[in-house]
C-alpha atoms as a PDB file:
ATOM      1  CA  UNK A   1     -11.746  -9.624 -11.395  1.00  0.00           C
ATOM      2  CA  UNK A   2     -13.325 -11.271  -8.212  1.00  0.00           C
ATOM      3  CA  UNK A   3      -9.887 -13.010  -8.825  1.00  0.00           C
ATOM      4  CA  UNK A   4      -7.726 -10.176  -7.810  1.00  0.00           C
ATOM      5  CA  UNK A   5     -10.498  -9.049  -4.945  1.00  0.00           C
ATOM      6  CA  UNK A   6      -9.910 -12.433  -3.094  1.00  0.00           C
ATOM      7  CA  UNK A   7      -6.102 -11.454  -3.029  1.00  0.00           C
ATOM      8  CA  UNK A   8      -6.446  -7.900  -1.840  1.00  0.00           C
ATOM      9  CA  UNK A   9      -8.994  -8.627   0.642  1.00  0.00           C
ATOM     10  CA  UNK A  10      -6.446  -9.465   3.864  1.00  0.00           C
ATOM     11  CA  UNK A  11      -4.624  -6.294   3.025  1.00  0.00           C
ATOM     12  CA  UNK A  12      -7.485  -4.625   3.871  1.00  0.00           C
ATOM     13  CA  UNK A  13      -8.432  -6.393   6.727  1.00  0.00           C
ATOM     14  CA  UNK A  14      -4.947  -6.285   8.275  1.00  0.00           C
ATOM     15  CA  UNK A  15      -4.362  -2.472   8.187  1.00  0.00           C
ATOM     16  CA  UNK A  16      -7.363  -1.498  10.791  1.00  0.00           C
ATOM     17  CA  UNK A  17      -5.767  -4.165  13.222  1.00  0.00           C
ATOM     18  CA  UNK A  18      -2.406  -3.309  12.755  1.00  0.00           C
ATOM     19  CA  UNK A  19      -3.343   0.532  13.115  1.00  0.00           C
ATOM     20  CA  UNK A  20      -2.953   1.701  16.357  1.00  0.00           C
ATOM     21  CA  UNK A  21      -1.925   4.424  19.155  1.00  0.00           C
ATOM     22  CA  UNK A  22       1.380   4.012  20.857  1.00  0.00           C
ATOM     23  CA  UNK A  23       1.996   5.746  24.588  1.00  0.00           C
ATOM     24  CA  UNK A  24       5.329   6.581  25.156  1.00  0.00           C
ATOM     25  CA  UNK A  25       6.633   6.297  29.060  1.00  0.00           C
ATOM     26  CA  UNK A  26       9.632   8.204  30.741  1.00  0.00           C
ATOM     27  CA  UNK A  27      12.479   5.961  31.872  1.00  0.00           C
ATOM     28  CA  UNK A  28      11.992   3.862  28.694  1.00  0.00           C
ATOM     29  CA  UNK A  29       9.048   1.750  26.948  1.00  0.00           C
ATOM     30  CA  UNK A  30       6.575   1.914  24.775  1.00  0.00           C
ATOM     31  CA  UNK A  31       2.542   0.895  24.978  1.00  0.00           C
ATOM     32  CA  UNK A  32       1.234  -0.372  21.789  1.00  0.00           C
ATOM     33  CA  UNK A  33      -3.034   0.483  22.649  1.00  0.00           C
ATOM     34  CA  UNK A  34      -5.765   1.819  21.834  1.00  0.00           C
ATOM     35  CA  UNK A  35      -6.560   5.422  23.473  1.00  0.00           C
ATOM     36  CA  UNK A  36     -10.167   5.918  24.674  1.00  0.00           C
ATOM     37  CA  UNK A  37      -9.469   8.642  27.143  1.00  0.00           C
ATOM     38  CA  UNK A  38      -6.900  11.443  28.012  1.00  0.00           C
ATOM     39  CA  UNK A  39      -7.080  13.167  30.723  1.00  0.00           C
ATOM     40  CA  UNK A  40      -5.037  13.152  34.480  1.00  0.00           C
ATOM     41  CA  UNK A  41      -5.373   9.013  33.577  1.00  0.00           C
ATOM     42  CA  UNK A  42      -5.092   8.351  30.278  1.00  0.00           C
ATOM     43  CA  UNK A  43      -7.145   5.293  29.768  1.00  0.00           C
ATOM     44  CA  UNK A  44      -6.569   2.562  26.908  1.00  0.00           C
ATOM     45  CA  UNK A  45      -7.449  -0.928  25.827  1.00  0.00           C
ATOM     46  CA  UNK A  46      -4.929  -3.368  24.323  1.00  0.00           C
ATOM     47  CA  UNK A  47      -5.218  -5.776  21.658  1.00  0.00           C
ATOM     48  CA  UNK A  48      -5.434  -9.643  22.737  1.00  0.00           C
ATOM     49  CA  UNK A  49      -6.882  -8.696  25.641  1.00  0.00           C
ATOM     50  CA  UNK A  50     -10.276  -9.177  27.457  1.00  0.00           C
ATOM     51  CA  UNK A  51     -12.977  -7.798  25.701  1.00  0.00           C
ATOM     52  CA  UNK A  52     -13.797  -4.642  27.255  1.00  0.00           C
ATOM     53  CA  UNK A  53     -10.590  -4.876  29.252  1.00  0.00           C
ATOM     54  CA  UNK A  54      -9.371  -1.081  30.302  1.00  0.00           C
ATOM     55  CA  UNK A  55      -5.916  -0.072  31.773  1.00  0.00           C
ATOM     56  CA  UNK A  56      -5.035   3.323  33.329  1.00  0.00           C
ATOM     57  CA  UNK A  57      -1.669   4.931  33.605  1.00  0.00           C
ATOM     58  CA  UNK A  58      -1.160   8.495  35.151  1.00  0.00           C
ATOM     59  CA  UNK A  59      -0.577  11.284  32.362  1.00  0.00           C
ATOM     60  CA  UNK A  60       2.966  12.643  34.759  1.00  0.00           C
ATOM     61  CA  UNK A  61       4.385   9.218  33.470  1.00  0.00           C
ATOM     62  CA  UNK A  62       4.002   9.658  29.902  1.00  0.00           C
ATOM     63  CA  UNK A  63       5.986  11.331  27.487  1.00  0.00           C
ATOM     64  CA  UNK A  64       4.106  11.224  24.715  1.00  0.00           C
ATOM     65  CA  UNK A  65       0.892   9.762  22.803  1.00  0.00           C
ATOM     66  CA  UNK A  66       1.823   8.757  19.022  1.00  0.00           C
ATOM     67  CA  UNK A  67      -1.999   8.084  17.160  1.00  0.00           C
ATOM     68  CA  UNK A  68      -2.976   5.556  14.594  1.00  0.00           C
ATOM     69  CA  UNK A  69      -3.763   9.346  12.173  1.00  0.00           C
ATOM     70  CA  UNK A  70      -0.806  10.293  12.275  1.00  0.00           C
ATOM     71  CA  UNK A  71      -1.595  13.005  15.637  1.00  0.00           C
ATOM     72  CA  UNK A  72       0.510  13.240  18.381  1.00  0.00           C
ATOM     73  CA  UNK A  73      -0.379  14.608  22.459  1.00  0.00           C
ATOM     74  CA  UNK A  74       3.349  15.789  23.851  1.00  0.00           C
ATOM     75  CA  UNK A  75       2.823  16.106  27.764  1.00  0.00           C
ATOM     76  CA  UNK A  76       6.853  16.745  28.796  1.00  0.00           C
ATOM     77  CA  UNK A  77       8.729  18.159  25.521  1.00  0.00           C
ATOM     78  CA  UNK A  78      12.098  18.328  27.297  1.00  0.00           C
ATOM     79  CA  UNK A  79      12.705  14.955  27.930  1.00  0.00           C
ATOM     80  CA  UNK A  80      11.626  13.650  24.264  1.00  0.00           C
ATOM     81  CA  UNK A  81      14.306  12.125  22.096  1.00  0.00           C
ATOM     82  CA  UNK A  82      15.489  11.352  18.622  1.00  0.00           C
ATOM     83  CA  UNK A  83      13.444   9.100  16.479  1.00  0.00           C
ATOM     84  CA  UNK A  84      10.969   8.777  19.735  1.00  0.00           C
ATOM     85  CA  UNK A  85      13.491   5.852  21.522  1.00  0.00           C
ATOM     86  CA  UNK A  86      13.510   6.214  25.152  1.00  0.00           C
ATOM     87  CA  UNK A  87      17.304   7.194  25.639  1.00  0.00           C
ATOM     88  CA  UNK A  88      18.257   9.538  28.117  1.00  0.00           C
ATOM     89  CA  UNK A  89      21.959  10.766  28.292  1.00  0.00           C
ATOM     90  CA  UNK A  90      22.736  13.162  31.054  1.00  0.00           C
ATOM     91  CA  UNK A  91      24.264  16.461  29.492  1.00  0.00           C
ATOM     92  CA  UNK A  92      27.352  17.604  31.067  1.00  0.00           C
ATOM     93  CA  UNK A  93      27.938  21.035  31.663  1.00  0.00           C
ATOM     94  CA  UNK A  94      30.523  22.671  29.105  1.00  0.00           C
ATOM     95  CA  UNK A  95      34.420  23.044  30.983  1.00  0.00           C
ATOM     96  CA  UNK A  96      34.697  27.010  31.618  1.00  0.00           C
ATOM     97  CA  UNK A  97      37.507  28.541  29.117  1.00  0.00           C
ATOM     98  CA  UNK A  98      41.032  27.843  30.448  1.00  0.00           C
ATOM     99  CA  UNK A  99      43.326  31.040  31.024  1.00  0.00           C
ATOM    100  CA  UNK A 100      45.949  30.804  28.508  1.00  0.00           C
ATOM    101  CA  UNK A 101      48.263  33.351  29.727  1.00  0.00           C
ATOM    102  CA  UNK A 102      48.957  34.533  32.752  1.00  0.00           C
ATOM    103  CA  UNK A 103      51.633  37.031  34.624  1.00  0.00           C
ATOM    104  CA  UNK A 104      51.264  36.176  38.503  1.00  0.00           C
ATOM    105  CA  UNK A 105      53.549  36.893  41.111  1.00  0.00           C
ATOM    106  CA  UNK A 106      54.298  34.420  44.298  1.00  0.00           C
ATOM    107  CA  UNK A 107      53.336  35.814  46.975  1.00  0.00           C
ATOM    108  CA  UNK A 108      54.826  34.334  50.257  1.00  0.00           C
ATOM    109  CA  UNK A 109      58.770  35.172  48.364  1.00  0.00           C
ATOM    110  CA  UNK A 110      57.965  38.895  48.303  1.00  0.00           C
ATOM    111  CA  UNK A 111      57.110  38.874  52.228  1.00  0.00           C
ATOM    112  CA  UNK A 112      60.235  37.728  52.839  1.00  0.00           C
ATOM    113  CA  UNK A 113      62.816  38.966  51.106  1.00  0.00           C
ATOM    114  CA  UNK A 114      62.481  38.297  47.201  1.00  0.00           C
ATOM    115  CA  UNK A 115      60.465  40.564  44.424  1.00  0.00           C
ATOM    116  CA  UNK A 116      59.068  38.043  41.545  1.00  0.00           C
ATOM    117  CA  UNK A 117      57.562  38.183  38.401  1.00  0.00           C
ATOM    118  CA  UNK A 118      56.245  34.957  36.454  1.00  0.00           C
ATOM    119  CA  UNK A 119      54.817  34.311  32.892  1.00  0.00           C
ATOM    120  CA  UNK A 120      52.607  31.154  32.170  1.00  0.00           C
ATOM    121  CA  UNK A 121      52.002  29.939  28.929  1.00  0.00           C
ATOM    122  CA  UNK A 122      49.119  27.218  28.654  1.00  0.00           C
ATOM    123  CA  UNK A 123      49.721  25.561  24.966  1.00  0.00           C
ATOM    124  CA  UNK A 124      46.851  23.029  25.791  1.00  0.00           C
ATOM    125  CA  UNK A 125      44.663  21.796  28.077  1.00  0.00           C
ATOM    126  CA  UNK A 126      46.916  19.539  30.034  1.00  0.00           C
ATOM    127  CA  UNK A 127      50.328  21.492  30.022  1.00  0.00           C
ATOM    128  CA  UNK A 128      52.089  24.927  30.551  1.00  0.00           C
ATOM    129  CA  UNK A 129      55.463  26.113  30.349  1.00  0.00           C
ATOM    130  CA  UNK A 130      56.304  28.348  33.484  1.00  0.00           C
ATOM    131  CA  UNK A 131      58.864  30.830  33.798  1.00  0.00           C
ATOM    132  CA  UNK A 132      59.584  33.059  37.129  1.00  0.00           C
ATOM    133  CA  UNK A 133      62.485  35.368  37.641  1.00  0.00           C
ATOM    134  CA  UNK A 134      62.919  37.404  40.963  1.00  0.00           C
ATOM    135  CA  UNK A 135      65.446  39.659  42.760  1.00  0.00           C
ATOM    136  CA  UNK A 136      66.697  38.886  46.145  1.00  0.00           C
ATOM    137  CA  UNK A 137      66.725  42.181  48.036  1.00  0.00           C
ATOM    138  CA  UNK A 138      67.042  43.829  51.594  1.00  0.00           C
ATOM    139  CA  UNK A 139      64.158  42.950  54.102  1.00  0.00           C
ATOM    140  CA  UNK A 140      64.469  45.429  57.290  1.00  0.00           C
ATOM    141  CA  UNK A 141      61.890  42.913  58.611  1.00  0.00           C
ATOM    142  CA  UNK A 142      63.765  39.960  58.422  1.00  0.00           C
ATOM    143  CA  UNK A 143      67.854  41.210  57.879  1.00  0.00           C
ATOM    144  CA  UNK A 144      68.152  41.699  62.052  1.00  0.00           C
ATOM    145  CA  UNK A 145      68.120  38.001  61.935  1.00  0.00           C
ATOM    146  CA  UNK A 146      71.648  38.097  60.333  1.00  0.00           C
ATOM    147  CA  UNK A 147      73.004  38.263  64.007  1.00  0.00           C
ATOM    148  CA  UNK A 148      72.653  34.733  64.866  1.00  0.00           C
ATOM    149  CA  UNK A 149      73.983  31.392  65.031  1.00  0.00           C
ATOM    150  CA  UNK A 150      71.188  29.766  62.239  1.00  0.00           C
ATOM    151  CA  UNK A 151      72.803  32.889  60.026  1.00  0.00           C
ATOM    152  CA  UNK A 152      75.929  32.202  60.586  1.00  0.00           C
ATOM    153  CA  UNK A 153      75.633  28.595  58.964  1.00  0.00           C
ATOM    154  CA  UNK A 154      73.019  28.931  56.787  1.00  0.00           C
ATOM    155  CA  UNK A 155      72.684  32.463  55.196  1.00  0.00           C
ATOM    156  CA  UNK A 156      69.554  33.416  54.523  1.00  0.00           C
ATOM    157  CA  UNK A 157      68.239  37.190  54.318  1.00  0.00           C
ATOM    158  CA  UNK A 158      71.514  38.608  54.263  1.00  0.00           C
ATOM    159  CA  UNK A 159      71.887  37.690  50.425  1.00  0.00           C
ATOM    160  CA  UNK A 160      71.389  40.048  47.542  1.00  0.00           C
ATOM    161  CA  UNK A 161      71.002  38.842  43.636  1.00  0.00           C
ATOM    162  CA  UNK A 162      68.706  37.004  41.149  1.00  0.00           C
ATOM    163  CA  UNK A 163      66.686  33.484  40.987  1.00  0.00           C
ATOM    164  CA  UNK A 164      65.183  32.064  37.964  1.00  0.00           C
ATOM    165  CA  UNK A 165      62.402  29.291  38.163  1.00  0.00           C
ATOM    166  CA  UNK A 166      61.561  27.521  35.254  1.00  0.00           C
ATOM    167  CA  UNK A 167      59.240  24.476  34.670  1.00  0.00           C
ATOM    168  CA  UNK A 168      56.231  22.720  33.150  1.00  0.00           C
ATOM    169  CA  UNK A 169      53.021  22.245  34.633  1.00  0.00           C
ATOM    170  CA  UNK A 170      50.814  19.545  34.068  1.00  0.00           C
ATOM    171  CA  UNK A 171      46.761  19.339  34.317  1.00  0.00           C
ATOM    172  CA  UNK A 172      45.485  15.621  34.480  1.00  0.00           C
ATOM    173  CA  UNK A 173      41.692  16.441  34.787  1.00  0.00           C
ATOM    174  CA  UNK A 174      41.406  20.084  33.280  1.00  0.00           C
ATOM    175  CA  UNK A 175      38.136  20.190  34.801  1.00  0.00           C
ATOM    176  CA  UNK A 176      39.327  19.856  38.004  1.00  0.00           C
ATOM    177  CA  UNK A 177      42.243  21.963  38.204  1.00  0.00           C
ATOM    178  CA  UNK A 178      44.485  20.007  39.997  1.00  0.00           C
ATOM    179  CA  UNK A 179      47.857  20.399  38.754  1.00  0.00           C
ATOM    180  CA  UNK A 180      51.520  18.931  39.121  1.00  0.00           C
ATOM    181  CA  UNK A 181      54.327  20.722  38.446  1.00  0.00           C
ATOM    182  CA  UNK A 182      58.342  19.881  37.977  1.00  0.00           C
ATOM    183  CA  UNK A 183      60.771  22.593  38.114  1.00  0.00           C
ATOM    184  CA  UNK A 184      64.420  24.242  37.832  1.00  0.00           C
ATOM    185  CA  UNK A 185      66.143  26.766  40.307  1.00  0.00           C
ATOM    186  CA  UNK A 186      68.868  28.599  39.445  1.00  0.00           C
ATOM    187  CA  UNK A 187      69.989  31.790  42.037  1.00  0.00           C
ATOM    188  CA  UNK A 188      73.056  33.933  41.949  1.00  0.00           C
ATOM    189  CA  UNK A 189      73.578  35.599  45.096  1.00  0.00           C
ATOM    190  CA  UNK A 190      76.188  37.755  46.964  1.00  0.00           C
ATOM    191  CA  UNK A 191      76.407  40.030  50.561  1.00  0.00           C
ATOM    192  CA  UNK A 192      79.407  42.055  51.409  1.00  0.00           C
ATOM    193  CA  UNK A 193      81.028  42.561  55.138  1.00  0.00           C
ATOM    194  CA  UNK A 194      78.631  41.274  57.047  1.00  0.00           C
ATOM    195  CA  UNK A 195      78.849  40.431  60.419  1.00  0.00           C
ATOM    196  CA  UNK A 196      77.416  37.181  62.116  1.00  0.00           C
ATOM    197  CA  UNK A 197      77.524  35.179  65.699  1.00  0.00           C
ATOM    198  CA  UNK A 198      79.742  32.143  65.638  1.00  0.00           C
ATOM    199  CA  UNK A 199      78.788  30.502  69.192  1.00  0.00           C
ATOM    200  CA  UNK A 200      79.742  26.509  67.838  1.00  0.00           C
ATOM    201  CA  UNK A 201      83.351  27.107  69.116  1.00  0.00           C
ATOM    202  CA  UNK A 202      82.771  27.619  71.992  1.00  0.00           C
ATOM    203  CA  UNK A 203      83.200  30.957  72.024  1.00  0.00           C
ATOM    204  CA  UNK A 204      81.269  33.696  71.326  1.00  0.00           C
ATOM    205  CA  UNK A 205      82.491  35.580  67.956  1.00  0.00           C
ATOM    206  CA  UNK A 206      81.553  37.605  65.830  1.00  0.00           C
ATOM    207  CA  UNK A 207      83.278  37.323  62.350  1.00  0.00           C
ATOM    208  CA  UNK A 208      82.627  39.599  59.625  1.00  0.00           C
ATOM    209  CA  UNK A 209      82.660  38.095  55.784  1.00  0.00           C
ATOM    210  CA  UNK A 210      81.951  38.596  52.582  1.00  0.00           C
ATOM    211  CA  UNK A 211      80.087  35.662  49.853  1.00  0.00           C
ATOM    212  CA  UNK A 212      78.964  35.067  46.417  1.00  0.00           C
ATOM    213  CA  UNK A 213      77.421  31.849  46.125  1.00  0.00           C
ATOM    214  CA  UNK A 214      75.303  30.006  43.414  1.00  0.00           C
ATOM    215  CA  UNK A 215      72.265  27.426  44.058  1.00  0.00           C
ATOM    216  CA  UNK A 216      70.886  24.387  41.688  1.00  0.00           C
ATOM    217  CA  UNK A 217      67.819  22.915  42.674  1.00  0.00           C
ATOM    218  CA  UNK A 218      64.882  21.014  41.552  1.00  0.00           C
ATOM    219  CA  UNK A 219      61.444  20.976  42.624  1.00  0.00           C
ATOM    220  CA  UNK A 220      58.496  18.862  42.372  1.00  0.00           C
ATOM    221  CA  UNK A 221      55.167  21.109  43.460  1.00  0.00           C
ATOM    222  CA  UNK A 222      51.396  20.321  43.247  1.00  0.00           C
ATOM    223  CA  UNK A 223      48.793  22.549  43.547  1.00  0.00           C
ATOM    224  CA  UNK A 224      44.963  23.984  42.769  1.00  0.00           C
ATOM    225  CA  UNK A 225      44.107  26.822  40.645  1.00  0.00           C
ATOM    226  CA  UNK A 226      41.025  29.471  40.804  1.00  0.00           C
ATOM    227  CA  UNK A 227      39.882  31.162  37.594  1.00  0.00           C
ATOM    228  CA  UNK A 228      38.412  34.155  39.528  1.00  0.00           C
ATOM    229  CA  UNK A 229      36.362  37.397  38.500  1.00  0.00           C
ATOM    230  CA  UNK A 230      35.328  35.405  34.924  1.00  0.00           C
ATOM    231  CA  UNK A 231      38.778  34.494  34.545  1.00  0.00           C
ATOM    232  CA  UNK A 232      40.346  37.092  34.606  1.00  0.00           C
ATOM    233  CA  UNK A 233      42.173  36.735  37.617  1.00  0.00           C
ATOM    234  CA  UNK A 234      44.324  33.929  38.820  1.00  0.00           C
ATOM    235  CA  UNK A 235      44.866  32.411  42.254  1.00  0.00           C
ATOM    236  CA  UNK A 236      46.968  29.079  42.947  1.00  0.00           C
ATOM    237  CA  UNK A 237      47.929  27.383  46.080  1.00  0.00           C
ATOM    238  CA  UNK A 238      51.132  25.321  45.666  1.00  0.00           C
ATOM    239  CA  UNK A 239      53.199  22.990  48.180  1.00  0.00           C
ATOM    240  CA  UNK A 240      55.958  20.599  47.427  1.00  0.00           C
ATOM    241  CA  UNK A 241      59.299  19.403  47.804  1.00  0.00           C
ATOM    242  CA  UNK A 242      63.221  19.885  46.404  1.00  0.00           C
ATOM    243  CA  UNK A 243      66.739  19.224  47.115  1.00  0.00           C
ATOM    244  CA  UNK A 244      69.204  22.122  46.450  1.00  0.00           C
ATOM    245  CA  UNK A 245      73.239  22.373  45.592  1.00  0.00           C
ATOM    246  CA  UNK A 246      74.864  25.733  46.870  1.00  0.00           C
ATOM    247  CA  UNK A 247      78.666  26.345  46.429  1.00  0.00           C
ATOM    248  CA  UNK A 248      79.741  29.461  48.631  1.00  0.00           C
ATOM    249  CA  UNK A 249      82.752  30.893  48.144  1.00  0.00           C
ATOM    250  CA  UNK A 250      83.262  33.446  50.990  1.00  0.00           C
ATOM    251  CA  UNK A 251      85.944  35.245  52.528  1.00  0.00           C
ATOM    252  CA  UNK A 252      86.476  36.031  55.980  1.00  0.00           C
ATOM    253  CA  UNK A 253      87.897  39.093  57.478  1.00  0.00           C
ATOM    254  CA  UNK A 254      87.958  39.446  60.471  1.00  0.00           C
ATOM    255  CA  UNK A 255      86.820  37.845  64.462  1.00  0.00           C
ATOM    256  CA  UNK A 256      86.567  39.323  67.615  1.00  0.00           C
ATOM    257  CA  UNK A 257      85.557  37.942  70.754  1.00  0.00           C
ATOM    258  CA  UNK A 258      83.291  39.931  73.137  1.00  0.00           C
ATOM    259  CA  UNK A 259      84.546  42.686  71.086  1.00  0.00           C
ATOM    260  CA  UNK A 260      88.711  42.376  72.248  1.00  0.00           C
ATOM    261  CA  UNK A 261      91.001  41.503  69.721  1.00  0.00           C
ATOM    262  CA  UNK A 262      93.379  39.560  68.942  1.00  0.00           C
ATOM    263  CA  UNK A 263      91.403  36.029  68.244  1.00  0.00           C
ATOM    264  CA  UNK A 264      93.720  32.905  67.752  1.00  0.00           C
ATOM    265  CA  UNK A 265      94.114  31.669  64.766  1.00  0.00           C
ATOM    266  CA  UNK A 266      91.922  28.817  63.131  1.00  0.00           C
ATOM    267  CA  UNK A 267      89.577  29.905  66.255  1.00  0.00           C
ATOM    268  CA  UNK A 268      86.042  29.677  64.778  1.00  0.00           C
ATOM    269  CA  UNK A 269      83.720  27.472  62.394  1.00  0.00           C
ATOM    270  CA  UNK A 270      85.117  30.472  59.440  1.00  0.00           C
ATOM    271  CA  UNK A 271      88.510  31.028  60.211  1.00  0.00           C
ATOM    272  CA  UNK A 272      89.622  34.104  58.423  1.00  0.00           C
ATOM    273  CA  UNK A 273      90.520  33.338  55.402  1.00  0.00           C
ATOM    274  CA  UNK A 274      88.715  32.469  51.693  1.00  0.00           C
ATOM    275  CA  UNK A 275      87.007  28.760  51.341  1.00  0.00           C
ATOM    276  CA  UNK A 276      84.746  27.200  49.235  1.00  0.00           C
ATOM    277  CA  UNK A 277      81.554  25.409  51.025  1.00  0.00           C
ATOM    278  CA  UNK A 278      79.550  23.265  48.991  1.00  0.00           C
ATOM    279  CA  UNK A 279      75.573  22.443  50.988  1.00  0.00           C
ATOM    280  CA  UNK A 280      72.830  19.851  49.505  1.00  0.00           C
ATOM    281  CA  UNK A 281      69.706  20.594  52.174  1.00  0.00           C
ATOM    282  CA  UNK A 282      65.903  19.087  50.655  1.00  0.00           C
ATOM    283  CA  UNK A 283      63.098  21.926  51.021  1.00  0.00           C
ATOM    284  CA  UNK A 284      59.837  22.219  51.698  1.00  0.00           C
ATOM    285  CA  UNK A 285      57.595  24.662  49.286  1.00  0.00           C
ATOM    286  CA  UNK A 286      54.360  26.258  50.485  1.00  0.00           C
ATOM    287  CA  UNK A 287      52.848  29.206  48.499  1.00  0.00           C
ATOM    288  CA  UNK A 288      50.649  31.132  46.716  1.00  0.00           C
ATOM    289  CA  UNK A 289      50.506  32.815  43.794  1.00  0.00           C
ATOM    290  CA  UNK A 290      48.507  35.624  42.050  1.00  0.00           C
ATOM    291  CA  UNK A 291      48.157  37.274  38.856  1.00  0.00           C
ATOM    292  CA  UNK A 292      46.168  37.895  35.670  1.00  0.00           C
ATOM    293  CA  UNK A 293      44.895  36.189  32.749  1.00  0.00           C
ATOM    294  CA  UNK A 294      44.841  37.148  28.763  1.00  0.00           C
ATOM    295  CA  UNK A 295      43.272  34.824  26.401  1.00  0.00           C
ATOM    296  CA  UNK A 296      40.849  32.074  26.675  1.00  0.00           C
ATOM    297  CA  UNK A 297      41.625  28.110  26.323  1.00  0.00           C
ATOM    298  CA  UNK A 298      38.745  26.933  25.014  1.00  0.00           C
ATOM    299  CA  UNK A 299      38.241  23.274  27.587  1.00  0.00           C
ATOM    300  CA  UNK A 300      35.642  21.358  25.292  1.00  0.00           C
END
């Protein structure tokens, strides 16, 4: 019997110096101690030091007090972690839902001279398909620019008929927003007996023609988007570039010259006659657009 005492002896005598309180600090570490004091300076001794040795540390830059009896003092709950280890990982704020449909109009076309409606359909988080038809119309604003030189080569305003944009968008950091875009352009277009100011002759004429004409383009945009009112509403602000085909086939009446007639023949950049004019010009896009959403991405 005094056998088996001898053996279990140490165990006894090592469990009161192994016993102990444990201080927990913010920003990482752990005091192994012995609390005598709590209070705005928690005050503790440590084992294998000086006999009667104290040390202080301020109560703000503790987390927590762990004792040898199984009691615990929590002085900043919030910042505590799993399994009491000292690691802090900043929480990022969740990505606000994504608007995953949208109808929009751009803007800056219906000043001018075309009426648009567009559909957006967000399939993920980093793309959308993008579809925008619109109808070229009269502009009493603009249309008094017909009589002019710029007109006369490049028609403008005077055309009637339909464009179609179609394209996908892509997001590279949802979060932010940013977006590029890569899209198609197709218009039909016409204008009948018109009359514009031909001045490159020489002369100044006035011819009077008639045009249907078709335009291929391609355009690379990039742009921001606001989620407004919730996310309901949608805002974007687009620029970018393009190159463009048009084939006009147009037919020429009739010129006069300070209003007398007859005009020479072959007098004029448009002869009378019908021709086919094929123009590549680049472009320069800047717009916005506005609309509303339906449904809800959900950007985890």
């Amino acid at each position: 019997m005094r056998k088996y005492f001898l053996l279990l002896l140490p165990l006894f005598c090592i469990t009161p110096l192994s016993a102990q309180d444990t201080i927990f600090k913010k920003g990482g570490g752990l005091i192994p101690c012995k609390v005598a004091e709590v209070g705005e300076v928690v005050i503790f001794s440590q084992k294998g030091s000086d006999a009667g040795s104290k040390y202080l540390i301020a109560k703000s830059e503790i987390i927590s007090i762990h004792y040898a009896n199984g009691t615990r003092d929590d002085f900043d709950v919030a910042n505590q972690t799993v399994q009491q280890e000292e690691l802090f990982v900043k929480e990022e704020k969740p990505l606000k839902p994504l608007c995953r449909y949208a109808v929009y109009s751009e803007l800056e076309k219906m000043l001018i001279s075309e009426t648009n409606v567009g559909f957006e359909y967000r399939f993920n988080r980093y793309m959308s398909l993008d579809l925008n038809i619109g109808h070229i119309h009269y502009n009493s604003l603009f249309d008094p620019w017909v009589f002019s030189p710029s007109q006369n080569d490049w028609p403008g305003t005077v055309y009637r008929g339909t464009s179609y944009r179609f394209g996908l968008k892509m997001f590279p950091s949802p979060k932010k927003r940013n977006y590029i875009a890569i899209k198609g352009l197709w218009k039909t277009m016409y204008y009948s007996g018109m009359k514009f100011l031909d001045m490159k002759s020489g002369y100044s004429l006035t011819t009077q023609r008639s045009e249907s004409a078709t335009v291929r383009g391609l355009e690379i945009e990039g742009g921001h988007e606001f989620n407004l009112a919730e996310g309901h509403i949608l805002f974007e602000l687009f620029y970018g570039i393009g190159f463009r085909v048009r084939e006009r086939n147009y037919t020429t009446y009739s010129q006069t010259e300070n209003g007398s007639f007859p005009v020479p023949a072959g007098m004029g950049t448009y002869p009378t006659g019908s021709y086919v004019l094929i123009q590549k010009y680049p472009t320069l896009e800047l717009g916005f657009k506005m609309g509303f959403c339906f449904g809800k991405l959900k950007a985890e």
